[in-house]
Protein backbone atom coordinates (compact mmCIF):
# COMPACT_ATOMS: atom_id res chain seq x y z
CA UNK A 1 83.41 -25.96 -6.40
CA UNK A 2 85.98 -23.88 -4.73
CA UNK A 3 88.68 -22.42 -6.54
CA UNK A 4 91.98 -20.53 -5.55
CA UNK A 5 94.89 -19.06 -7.46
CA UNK A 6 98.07 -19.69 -5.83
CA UNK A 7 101.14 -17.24 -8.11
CA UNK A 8 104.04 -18.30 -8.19
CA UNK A 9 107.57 -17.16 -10.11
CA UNK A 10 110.47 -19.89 -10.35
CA UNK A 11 114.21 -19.66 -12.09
CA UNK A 12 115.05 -20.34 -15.11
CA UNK A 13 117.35 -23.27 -16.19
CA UNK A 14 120.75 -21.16 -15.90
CA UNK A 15 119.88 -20.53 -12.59
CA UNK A 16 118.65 -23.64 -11.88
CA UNK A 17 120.46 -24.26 -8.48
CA UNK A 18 118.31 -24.32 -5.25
CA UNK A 19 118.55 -25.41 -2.15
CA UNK A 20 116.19 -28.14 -0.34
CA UNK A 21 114.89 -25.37 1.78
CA UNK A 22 113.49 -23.04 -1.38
CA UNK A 23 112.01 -26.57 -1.83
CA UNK A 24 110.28 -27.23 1.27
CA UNK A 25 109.16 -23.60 1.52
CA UNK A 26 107.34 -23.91 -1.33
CA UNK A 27 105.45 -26.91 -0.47
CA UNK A 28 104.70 -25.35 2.33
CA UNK A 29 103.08 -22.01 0.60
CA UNK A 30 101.19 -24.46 -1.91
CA UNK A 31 100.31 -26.52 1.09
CA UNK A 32 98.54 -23.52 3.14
CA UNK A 33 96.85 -22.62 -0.20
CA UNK A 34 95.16 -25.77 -0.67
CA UNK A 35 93.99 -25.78 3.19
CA UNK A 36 92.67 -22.33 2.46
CA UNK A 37 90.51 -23.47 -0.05
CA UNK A 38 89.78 -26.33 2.17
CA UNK A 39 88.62 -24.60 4.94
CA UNK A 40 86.41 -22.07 1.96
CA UNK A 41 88.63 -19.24 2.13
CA UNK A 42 91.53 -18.32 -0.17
CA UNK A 43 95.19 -16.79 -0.23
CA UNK A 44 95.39 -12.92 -0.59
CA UNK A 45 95.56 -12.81 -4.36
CA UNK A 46 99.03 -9.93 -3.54
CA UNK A 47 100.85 -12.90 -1.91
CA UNK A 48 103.65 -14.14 -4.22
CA UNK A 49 106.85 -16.33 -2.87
CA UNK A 50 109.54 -14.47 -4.99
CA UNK A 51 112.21 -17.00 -6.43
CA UNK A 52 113.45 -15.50 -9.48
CA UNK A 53 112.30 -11.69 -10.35
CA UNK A 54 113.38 -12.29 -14.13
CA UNK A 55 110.82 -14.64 -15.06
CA UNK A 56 107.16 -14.05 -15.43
CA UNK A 57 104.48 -15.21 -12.50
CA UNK A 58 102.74 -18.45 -13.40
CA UNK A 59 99.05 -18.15 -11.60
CA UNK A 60 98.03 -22.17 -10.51
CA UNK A 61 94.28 -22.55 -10.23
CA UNK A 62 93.65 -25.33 -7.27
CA UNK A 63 90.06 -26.41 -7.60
CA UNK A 64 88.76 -28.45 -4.77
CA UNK A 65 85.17 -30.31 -6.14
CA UNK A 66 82.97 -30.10 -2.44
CA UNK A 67 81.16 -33.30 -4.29
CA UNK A 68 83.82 -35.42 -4.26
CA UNK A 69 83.68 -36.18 -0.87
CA UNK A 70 79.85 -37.65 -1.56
CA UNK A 71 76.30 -36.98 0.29
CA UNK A 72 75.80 -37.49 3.60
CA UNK A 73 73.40 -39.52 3.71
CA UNK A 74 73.29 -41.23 1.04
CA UNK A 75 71.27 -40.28 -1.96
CA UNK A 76 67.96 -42.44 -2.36
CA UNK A 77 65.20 -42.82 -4.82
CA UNK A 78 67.59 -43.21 -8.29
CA UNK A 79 68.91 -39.13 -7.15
CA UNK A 80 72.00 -38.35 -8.38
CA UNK A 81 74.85 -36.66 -6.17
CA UNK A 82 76.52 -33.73 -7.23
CA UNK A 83 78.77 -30.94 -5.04
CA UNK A 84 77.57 -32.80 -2.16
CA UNK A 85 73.67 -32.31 -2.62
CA UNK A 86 71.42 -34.93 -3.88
CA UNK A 87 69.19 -33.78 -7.37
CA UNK A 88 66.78 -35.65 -9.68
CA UNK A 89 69.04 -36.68 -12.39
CA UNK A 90 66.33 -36.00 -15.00
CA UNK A 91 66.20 -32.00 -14.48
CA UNK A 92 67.88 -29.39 -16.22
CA UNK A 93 68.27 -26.26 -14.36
CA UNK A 94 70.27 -24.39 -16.83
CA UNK A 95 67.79 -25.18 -19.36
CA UNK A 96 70.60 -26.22 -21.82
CA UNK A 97 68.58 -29.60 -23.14
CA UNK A 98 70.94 -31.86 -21.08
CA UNK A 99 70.19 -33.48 -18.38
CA UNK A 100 71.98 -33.29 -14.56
CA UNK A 101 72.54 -36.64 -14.67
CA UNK A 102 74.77 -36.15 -18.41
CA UNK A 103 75.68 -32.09 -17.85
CA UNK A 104 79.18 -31.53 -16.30
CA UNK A 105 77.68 -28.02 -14.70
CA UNK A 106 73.90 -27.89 -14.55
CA UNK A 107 73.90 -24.71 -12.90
CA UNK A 108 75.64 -23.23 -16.71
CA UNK A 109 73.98 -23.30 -19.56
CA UNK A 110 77.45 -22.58 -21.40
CA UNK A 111 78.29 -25.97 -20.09
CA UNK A 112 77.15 -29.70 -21.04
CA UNK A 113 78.16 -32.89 -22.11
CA UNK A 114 81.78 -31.90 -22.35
CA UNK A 115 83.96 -29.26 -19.84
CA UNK A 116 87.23 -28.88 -18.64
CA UNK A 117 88.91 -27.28 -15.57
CA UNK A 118 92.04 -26.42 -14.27
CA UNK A 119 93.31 -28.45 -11.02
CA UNK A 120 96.55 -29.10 -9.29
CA UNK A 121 98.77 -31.40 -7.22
CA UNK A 122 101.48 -30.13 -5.25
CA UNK A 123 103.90 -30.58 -7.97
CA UNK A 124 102.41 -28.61 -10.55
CA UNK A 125 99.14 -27.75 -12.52
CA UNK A 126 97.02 -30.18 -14.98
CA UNK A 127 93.37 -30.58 -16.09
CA UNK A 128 90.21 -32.22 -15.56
CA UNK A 129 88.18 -33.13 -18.52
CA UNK A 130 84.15 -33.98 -17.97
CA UNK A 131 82.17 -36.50 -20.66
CA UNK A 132 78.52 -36.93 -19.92
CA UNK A 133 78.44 -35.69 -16.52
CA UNK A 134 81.78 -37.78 -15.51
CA UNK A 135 85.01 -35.52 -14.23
CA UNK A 136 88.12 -37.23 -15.15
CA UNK A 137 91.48 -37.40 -13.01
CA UNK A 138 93.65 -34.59 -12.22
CA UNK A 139 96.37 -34.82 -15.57
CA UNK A 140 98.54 -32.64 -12.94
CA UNK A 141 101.93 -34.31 -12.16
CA UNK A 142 101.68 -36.43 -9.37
CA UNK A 143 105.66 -37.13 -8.32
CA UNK A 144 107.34 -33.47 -7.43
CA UNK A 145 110.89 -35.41 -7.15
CA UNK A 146 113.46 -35.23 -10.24
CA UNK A 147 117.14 -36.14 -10.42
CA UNK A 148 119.25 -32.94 -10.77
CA UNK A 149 120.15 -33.02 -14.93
CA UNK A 150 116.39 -35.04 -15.78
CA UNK A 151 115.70 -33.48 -19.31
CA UNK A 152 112.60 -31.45 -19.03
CA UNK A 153 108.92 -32.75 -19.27
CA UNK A 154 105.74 -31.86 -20.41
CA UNK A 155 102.13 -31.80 -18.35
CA UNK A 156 99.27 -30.92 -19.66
CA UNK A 157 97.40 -27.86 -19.16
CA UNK A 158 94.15 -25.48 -19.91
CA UNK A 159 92.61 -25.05 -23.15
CA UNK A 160 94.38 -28.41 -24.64
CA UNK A 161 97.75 -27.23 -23.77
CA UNK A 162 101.28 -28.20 -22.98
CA UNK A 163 103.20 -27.03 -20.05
CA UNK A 164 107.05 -27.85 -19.84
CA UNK A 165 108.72 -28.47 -16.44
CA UNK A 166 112.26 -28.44 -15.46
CA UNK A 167 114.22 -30.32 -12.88
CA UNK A 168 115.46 -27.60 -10.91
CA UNK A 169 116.79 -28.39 -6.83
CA UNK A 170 115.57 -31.93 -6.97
CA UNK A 171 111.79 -30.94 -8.05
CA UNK A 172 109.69 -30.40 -10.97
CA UNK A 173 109.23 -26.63 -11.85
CA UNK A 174 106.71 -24.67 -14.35
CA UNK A 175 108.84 -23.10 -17.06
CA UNK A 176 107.32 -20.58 -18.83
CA UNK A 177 103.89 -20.20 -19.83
CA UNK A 178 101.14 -22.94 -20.84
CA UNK A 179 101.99 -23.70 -24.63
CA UNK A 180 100.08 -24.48 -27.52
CA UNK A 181 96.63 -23.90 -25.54
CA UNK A 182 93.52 -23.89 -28.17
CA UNK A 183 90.83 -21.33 -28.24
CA UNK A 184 88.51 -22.73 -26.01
CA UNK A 185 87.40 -25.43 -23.25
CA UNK A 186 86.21 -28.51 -24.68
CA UNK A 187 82.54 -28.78 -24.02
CA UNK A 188 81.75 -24.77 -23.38
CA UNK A 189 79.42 -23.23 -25.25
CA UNK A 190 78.82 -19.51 -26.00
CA UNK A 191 76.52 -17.07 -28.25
CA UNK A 192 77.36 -15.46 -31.51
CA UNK A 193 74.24 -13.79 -32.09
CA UNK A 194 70.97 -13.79 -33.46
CA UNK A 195 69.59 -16.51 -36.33
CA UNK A 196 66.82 -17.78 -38.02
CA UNK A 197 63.18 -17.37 -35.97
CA UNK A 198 64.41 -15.10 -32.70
CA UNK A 199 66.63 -17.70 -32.40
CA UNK A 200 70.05 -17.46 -30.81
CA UNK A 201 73.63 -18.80 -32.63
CA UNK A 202 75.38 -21.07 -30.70
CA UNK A 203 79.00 -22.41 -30.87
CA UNK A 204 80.28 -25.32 -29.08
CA UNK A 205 84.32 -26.02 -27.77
CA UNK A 206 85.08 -29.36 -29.38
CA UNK A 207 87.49 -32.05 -27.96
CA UNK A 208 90.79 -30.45 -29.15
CA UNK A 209 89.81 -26.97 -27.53
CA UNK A 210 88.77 -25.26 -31.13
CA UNK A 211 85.25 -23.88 -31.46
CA UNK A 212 82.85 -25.68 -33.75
CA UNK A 213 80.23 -23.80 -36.46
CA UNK A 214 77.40 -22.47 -34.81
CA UNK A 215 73.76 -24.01 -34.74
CA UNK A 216 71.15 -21.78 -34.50
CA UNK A 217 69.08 -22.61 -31.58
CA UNK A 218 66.05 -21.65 -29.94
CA UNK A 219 63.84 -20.94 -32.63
CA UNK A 220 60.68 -19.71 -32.78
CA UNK A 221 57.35 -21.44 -34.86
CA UNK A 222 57.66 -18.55 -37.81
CA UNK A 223 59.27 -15.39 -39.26
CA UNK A 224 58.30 -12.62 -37.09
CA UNK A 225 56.03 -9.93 -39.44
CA UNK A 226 55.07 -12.54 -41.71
CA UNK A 227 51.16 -13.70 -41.91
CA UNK A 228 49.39 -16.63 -42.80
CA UNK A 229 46.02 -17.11 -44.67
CA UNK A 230 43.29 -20.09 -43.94
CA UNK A 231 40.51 -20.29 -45.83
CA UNK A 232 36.92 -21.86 -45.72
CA UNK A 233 34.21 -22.64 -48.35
CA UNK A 234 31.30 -20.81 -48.16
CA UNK A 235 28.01 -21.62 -50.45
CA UNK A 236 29.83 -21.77 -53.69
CA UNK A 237 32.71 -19.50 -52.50
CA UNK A 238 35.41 -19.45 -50.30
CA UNK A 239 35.99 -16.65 -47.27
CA UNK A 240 39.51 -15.99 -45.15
CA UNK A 241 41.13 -15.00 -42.42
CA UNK A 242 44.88 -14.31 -41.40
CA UNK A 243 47.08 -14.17 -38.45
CA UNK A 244 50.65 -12.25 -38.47
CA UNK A 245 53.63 -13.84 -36.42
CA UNK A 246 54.81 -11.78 -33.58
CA UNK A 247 58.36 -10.01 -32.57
CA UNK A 248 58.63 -13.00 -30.79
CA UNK A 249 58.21 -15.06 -33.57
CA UNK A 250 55.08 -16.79 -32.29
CA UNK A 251 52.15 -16.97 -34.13
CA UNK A 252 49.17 -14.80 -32.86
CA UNK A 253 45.31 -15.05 -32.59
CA UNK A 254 43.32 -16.12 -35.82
CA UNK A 255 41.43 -12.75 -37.19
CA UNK A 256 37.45 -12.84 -37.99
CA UNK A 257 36.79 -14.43 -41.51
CA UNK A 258 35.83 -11.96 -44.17
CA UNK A 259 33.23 -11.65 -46.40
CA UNK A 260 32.78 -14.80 -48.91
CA UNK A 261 33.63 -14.24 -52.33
CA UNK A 262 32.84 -15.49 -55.58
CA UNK A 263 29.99 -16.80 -54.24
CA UNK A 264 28.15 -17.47 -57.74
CA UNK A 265 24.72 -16.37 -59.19
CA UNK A 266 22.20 -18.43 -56.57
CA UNK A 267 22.35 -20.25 -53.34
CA UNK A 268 21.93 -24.01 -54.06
CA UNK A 269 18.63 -25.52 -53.48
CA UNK A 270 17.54 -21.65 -54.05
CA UNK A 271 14.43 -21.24 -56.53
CA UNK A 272 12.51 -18.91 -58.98
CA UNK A 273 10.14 -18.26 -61.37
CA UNK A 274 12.08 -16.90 -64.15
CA UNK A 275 10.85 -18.04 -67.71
CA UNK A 276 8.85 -21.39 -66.37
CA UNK A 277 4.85 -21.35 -66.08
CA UNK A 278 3.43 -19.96 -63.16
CA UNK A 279 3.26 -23.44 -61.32
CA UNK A 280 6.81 -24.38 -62.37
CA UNK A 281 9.84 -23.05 -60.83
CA UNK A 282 13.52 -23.02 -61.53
CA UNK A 283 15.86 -24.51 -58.69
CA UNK A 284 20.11 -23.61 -58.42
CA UNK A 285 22.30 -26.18 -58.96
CA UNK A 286 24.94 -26.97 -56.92
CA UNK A 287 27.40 -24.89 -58.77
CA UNK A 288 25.51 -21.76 -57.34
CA UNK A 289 24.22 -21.06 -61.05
CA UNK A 290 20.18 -21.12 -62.52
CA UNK A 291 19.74 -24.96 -63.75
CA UNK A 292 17.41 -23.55 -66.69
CA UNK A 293 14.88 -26.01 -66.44
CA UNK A 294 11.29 -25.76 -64.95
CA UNK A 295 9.87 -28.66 -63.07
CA UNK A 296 6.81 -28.70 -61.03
CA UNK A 297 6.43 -26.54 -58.02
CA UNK A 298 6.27 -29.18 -55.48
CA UNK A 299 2.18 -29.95 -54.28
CA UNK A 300 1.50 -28.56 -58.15
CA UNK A 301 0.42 -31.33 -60.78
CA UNK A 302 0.47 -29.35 -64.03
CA UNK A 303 1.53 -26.38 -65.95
CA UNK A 304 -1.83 -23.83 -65.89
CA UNK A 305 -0.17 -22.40 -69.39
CA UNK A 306 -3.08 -19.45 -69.27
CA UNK A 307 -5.56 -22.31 -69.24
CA UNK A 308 -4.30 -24.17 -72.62
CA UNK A 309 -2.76 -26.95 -70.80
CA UNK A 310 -5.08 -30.40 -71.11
CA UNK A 311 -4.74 -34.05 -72.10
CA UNK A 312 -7.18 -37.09 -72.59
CA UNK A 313 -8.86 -39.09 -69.73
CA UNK A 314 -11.74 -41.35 -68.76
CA UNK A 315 -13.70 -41.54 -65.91
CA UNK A 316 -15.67 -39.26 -63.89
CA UNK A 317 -18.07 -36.86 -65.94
CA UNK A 318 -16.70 -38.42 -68.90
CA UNK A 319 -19.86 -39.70 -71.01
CA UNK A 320 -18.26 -40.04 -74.77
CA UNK A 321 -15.04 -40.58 -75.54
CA UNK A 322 -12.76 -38.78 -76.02
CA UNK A 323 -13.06 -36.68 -72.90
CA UNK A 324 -10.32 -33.97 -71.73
CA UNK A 325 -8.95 -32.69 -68.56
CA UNK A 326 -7.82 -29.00 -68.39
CA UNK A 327 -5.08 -27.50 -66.03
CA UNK A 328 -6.58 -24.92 -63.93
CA UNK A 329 -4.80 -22.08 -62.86
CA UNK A 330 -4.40 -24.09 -58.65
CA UNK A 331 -1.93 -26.01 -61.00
CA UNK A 332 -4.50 -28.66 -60.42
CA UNK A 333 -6.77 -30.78 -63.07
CA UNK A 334 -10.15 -30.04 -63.43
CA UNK A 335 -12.26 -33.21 -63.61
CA UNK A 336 -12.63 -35.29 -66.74
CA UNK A 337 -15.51 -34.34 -69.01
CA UNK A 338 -16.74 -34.38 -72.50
CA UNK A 339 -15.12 -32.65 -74.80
C-alpha cells in the first residue's frame, strides 16, 4: 500500500462564501495528489493550498491498495492474491497465529482478523474497515456537490470517529477536526509487557476502537528457576533426579539419578546363614527385610544339626526294624541301618 498526506485548511461557516474557482483549484491539488501516489511518489509534505489562515490544517491520508488492481496472471493452485503478488493462503509471515488468507496485514503482527485505515475520495476523508482478511469500501463521501444553505453532515473517520462537513461554495468541506475518535484501530494489537511463563501481554483494538484486556501470550512450558523431581524404584527404594526450567522458561536436560534410598535391610532373593543350621539358609523377602525362616539350602536334603538329625527308614543295610538314617554333615542321609 501506498499512502500520501495531502493538508489542507478550509473556512469556517461565517466565511463560508467561495467562488467556483477556489473549488476547482482544489480538486485539482487533491487530484495531482492522488496521481502522485499513483505514479509511487508523493506531494512535498510543506505544500499546503491556503484558504482560510484562521482555522487549523486538516492532514487527508489517500491510501491507494497496489492489490486492488489484482495479479497479473492470475493466481493458480488455491494462492491467494494480495498487493498484487500471489501467496499460499495458509502461511503466516508475521507469525501472529492467523493466517494470510484471514489476516488483514500479514506482513504485521500488530495486525489480524480486524484493521482499519484511513482512505479518501475527492470530496473528503473516510475509512476502510478489514474482517477476516476482507477490506471494506471507502466510508469517504462520494458526492463533493451541496446546495449553498445544506445543513452540515457527518462522515466517518479514523479511530471510530465522526467528521462534520459543511456546504461551503457549492461543495462539501472538513470542519474542524475528526470527533469522537476512540483509542485505537479496530483489529490492532500491541504489547503491554511481560506475563506469566516469558510470555508477552497482549491487548487487542475491538470493533468500537477501545482496547480490550490483555491475554498473555506466548508462554513458555514452566516458571523459569523452578525444578522438577522424577523418581524411580530401585530394589526396595526409590532414587531421583531433577531438571530446573531455564530463563527462557523451557525446561532443561534431565540430571543423573542419585543414590537410592531407603533401600531396606537385604536385596530380595538375597540369602544367609544367620541363626538356621549349617545346610539351611535364610532368603529376603520382597520387602527387602530377613524372612526369619530357614529352609533347605537348595541341592541339601537335611539339617546336619552337629550330627543329631535322624529319622526311621527301611531298606538298604537295614536288617531289624527299626532302623535309622542320620544327617551327615554334606546335608545328605547316610544310608539306612540298624539301630
Amino acid at each position: 500500500m501506498i499512502q500520501c498526506e495531502v493538508v489542507f485548511t478550509q473556512r469556517p461557516a461565517a466565511n463560508a462564501r467561495r467562488t467556483t474557482a477556489s473549488a476547482v483549484l482544489l480538486g485539482a491539488v487533491l487530484g495531482l495528489a492522488l496521481a502522485a501516489c499513483a505514479n509511487g511518489g508523493a506531494p512535498d509534505a510543506g505544500t499546503r493550498t491556503p484558504i482560510d489562515a484562521d482555522t487549523p490544517d486538516i492532514p487527508l491520508i489517500v491510501d491507494i491498495d497496489a492489490g486492488t488492481a489484482g495479479c497479473m496472471p492470475a493466481c493458480t493452485g488455491g494462492q491467494l492474491c494480495r498487493s498484487g503478488i500471489c501467496i499460499d493462503p495458509t502461511i503466516d509471515a508475521d507469525a501472529d497465529g492467523v493466517p494470510a488468507a484471514e489476516d488483514c496485514d500479514d506482513t504485521t503482527a500488530g495486525i489480524g482478523r480486524l484493521a482499519e485505515r484511513s482512505c479518501a475520495s475527492l470530496c473528503g476523508v473516510g475509512v476502510e474497515q478489514c474482517a477476516n482478511g476482507v477490506w471494506g469500501a471507502c466510508s469517504a463521501p462520494a458526492t463533493c456537490e451541496c446546495t449553498e444553505g445544506d445543513p452540515p453532515r457527518d462522515v466517518p473517520c479514523g479511530f471510530c470517529g465522526t467528521q462534520q462537513q459543511l456546504c461551503l461554495g457549492g461543495s462539501w468541506m472538513n470542519a474542524g477536526a475528526c470527533n469522537g475518535s476512540g483509542e485505537c484501530a479496530a483489529g490492532t494489537s500491541e504489547p503491554s509487557g511481560a506475563c506469566g511463563r516469558c510470555g508477552t501481554s497482549m491487548r487487542t483494538c475491538g470493533v468500537g476502537c477501545a482496547w480490550g484486556a490483555a491475554v498473555c501470550t506466548g508462554e513458555g512450558e514452566c516458571v523459569a528457576g523452578t525444578t522438577e523431581t522424577e523418581s524411580e524404584a530401585c530394589g526396595c527404594g526409590t532414587r531421583t533426579r531433577t531438571r530446573t526450567c531455564s530463563g527462557t522458561c523451557g525446561w532443561g536436560a534431565w540430571g543423573a539419578f542419585g543414590a537410592c534410598s531407603a533401600a531396606g535391610v537385604c536385596t530380595p532373593g538375597a540369602t544367609r546363614t544367620g541363626s538356621c543350621d549349617a545346610c539351611s539358609q535364610e532368603v529376603c523377602s520382597a520387602s527387602c527385610t530377613w524372612s526369619g525362616t530357614c529352609s533347605l539350602r537348595p541341592g541339601n536334603a537335611c539339617d546336619w544339626r552337629a550330627g543329631t538329625n535322624q529319622r526311621s527308614c527301611s531298606g538298604g543295610m537295614c536288617i531289624s526294624s527299626p532302623c535309622w538314617q542320620f544327617c551327615a554333615s554334606s546335608c545328605q542321609y547316610n544310608p539306612c541301618q540298624d539301630r
